[in-house]
Protein backbone atom coordinates (compact mmCIF):
# COMPACT_ATOMS: atom_id res chain seq x y z
CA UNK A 1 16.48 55.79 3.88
CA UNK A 2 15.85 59.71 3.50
CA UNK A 3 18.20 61.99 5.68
CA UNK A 4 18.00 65.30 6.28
CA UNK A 5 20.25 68.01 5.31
CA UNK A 6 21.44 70.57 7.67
CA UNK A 7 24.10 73.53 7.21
CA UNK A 8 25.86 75.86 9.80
CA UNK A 9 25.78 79.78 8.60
CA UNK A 10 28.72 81.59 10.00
CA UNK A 11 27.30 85.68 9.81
CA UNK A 12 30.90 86.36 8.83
CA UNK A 13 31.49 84.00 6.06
CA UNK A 14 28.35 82.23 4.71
CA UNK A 15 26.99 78.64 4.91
CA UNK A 16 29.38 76.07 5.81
CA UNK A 17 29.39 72.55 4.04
CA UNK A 18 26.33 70.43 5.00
CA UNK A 19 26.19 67.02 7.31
CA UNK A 20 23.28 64.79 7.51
CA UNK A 21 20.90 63.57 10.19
CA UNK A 22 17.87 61.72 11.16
CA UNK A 23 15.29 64.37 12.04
CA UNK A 24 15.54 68.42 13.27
CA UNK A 25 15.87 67.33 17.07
CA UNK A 26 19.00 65.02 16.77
CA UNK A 27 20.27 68.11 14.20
CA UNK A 28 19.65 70.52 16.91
CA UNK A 29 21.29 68.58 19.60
CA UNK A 30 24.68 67.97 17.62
CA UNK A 31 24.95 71.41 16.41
CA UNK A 32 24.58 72.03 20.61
CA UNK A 33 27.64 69.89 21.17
CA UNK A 34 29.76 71.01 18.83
CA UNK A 35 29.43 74.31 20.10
CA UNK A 36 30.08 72.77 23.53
CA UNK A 37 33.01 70.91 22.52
CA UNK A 38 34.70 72.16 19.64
CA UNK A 39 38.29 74.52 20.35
CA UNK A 40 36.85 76.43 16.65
CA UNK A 41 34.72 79.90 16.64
CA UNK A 42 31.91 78.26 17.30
CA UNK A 43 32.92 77.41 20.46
CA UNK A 44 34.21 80.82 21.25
CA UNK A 45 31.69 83.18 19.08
CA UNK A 46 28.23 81.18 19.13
CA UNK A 47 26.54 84.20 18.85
CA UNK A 48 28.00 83.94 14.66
CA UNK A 49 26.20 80.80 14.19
CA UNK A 50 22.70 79.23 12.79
CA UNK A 51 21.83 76.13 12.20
CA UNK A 52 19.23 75.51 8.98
CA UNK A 53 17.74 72.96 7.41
CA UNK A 54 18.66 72.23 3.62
CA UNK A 55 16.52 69.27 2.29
CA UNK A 56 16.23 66.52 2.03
CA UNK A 57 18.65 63.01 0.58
CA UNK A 58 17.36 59.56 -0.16
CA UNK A 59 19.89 57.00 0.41
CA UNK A 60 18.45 54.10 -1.78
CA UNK A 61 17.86 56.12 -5.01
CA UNK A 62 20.61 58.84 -4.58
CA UNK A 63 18.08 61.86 -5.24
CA UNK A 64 18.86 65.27 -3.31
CA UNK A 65 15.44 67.10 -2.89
CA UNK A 66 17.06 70.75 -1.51
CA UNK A 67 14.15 73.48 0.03
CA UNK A 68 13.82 76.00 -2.27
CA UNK A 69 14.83 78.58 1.03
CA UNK A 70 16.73 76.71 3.51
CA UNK A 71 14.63 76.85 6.76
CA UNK A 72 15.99 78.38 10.33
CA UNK A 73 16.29 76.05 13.00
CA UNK A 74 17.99 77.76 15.77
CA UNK A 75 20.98 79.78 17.02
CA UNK A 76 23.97 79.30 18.13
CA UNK A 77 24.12 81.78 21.19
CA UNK A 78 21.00 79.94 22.81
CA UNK A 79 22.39 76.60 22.40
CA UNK A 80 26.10 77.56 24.38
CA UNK A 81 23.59 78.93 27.24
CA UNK A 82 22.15 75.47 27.76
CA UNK A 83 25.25 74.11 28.74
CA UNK A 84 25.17 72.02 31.89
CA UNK A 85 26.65 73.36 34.60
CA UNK A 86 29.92 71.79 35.95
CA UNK A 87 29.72 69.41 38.55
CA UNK A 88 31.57 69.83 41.63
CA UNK A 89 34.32 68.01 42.35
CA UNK A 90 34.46 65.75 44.74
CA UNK A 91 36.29 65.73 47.22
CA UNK A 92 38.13 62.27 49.66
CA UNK A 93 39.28 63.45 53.14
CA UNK A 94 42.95 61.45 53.59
């Protein structure tokens, strides 16, 4: 099976160490969440973050095939925008 490879760059420190997934839009929707979710920088400085996409790995002969310039995807400021907004509470009358 061939995966992709994706990085995080932090502005301040450089590219952090690369994960794996199916295609750019499942990529693009994790890196959301963990921006989202995570009690890191990210979650608190989105604005430092990219996401990019490294290469490609195939999983049945091993190879790494890396883009010779890894390619933008998106940033991390945009993504912490498109949170949902928080649902109201609800509320029982006793």
């Amino acid at each position: 099976m061939i995966y992709n490879i994706y990085a995080m760059r932090d502005e301040l420190t450089g590219f952090l160490p690369p994960t794996y997934d199916i295609n750019d839009a499942a990529a693009m929707r994790n890196f959301r969440v963990a921006i989202l979710r995570s009690s890191d920088s990210i979650h608190y400085m989105p604005s430092d973050y990219s996401l990019y996409h490294l290469g490609v790995f195939d999983s049945d002969t091993g190879k790494l095939m890396v883009d010779e310039v890894p390619t933008f995807l998106m940033r991390g400021e945009p993504a912490a925008d498109s949170a949902p907004a928080a649902k109201p509470k609800r509320t029982t009358k006793k």
